[in-house]
N, C-alpha and C. Protein backbone atom coordinates (compact mmCIF):
# COMPACT_ATOMS: atom_id res chain seq x y z
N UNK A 1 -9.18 -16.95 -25.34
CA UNK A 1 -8.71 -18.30 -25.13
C UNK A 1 -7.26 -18.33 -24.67
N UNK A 2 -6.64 -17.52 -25.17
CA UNK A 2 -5.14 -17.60 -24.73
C UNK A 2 -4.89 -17.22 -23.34
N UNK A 3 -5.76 -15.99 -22.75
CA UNK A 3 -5.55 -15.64 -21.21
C UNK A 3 -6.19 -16.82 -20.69
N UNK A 4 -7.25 -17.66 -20.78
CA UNK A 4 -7.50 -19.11 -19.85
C UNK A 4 -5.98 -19.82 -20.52
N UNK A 5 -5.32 -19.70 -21.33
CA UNK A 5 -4.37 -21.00 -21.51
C UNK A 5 -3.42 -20.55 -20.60
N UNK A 6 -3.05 -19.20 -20.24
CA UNK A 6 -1.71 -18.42 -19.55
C UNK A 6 -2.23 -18.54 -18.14
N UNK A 7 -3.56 -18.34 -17.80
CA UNK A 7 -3.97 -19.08 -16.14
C UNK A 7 -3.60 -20.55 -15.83
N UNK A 8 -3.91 -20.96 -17.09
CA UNK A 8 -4.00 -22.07 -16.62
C UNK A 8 -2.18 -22.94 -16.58
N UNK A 9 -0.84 -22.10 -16.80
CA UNK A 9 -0.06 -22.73 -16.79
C UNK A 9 0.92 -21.73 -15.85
N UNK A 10 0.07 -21.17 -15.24
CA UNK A 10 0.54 -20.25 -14.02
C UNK A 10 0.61 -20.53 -12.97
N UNK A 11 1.87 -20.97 -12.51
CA UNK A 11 1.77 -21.73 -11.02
C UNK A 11 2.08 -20.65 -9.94
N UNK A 12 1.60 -19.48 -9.83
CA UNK A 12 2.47 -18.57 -8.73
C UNK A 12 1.07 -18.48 -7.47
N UNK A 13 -0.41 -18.60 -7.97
CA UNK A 13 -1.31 -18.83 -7.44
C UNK A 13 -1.07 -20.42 -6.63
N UNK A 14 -0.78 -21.63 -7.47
CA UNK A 14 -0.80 -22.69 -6.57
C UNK A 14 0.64 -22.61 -5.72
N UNK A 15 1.56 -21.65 -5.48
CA UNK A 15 2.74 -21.04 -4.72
C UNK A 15 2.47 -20.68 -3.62
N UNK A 16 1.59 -19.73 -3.94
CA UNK A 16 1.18 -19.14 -2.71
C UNK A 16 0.03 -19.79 -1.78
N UNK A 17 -0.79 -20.89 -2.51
CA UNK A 17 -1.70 -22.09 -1.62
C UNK A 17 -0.70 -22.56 -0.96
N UNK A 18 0.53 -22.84 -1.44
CA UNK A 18 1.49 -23.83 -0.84
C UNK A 18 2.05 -23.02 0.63
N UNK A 19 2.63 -21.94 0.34
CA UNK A 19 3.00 -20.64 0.82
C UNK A 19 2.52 -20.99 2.28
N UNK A 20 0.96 -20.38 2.13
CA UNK A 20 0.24 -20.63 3.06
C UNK A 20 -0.15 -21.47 4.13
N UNK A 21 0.01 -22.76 3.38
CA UNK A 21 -0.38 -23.74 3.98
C UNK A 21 0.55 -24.44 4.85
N UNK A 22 2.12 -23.96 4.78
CA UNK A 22 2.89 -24.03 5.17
C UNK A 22 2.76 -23.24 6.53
N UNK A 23 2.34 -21.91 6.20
CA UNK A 23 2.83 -21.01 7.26
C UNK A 23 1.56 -21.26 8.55
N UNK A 24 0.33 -21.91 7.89
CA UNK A 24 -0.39 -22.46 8.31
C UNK A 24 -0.28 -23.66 9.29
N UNK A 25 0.60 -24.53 9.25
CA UNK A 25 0.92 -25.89 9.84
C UNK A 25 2.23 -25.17 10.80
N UNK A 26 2.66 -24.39 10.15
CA UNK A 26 3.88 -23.35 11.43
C UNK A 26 3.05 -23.31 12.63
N UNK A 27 2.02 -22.40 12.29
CA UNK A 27 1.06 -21.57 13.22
C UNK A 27 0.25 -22.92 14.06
N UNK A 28 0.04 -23.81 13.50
CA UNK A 28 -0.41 -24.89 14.35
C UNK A 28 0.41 -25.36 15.33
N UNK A 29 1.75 -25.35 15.03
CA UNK A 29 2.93 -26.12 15.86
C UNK A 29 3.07 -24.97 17.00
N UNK A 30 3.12 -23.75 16.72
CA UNK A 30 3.52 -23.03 17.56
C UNK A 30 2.57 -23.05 18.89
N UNK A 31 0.86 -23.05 18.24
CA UNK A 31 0.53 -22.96 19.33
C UNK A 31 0.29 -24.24 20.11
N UNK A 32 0.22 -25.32 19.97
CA UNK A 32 0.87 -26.29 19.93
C UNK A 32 1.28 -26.66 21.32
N UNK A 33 2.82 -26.03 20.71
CA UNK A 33 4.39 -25.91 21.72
C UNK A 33 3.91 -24.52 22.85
N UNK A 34 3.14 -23.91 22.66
CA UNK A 34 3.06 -22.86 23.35
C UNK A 34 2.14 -23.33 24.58
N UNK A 35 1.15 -23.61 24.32
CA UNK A 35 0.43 -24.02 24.83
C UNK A 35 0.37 -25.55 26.00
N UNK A 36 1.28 -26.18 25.40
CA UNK A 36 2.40 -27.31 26.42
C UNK A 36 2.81 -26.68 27.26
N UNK A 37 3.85 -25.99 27.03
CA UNK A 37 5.02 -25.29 27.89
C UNK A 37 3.85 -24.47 28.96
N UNK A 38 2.69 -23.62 28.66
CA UNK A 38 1.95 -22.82 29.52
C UNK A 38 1.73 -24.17 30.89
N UNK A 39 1.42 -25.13 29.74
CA UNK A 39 0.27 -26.11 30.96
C UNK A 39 1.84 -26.86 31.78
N UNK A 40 2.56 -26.54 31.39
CA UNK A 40 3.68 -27.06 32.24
C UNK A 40 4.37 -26.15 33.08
N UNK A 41 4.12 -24.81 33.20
CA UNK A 41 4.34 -23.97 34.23
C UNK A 41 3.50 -23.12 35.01
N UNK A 42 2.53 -23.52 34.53
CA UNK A 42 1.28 -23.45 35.62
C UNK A 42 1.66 -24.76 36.54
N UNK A 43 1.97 -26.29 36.07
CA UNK A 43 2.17 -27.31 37.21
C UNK A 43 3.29 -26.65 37.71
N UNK A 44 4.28 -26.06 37.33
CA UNK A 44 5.23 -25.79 38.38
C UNK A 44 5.16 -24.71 39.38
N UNK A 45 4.32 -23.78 39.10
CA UNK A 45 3.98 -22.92 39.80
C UNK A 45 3.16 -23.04 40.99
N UNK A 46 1.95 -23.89 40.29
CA UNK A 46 1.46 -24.74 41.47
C UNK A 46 1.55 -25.50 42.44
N UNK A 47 3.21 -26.42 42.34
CA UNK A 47 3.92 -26.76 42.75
C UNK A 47 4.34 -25.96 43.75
N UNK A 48 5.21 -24.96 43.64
CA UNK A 48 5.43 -23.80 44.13
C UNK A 48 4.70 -23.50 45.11
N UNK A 49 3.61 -23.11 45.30
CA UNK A 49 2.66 -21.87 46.05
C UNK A 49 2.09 -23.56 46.60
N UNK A 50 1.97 -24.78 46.50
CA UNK A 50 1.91 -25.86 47.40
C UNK A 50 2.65 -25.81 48.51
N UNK A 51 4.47 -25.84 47.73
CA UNK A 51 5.54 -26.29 48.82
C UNK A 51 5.70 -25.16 49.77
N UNK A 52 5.63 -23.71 49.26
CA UNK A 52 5.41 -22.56 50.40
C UNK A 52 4.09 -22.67 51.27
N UNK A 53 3.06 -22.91 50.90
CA UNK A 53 2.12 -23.02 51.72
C UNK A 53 2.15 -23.97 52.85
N UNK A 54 3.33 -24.97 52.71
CA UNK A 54 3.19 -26.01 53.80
C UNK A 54 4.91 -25.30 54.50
N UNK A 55 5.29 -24.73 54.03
CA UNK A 55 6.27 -24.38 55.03
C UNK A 55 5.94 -23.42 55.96
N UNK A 56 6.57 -23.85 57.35
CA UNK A 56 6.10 -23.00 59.11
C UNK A 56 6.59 -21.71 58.64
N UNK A 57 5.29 -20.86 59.30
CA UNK A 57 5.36 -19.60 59.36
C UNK A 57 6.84 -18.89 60.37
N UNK A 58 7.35 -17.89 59.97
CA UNK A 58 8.47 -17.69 60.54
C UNK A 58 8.16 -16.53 61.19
């Protein structure tokens, strides 16, 4: 009975849920932000290989 009373007033398990869940919502943002920035330099690139393609051959 006493090891369920010492689980049960052990917060280093609900620490590390927290821990996680944190590093969890990181990992969301990142890809996120990563994944923006890709789709925004693919438009510029595309951009790119547009504005050369219409410039006269030299």
């Amino acid at each position: 009975m006493k090891t369920l009373a010492k689980f049960a007033k052990c917060e280093s398990g609900a620490t590390a849920i927290e821990y996680g869940l944190i590093a969890a919502l990181i990992g969301v943002a990142i890809i996120t932000v990563v994944n923006n920035v890709g789709t925004e330099i693919q438009g510029t690139f595309t951009d790119v290989q547009t504005g050369l393609q219409k410039r006269p051959a030299v």
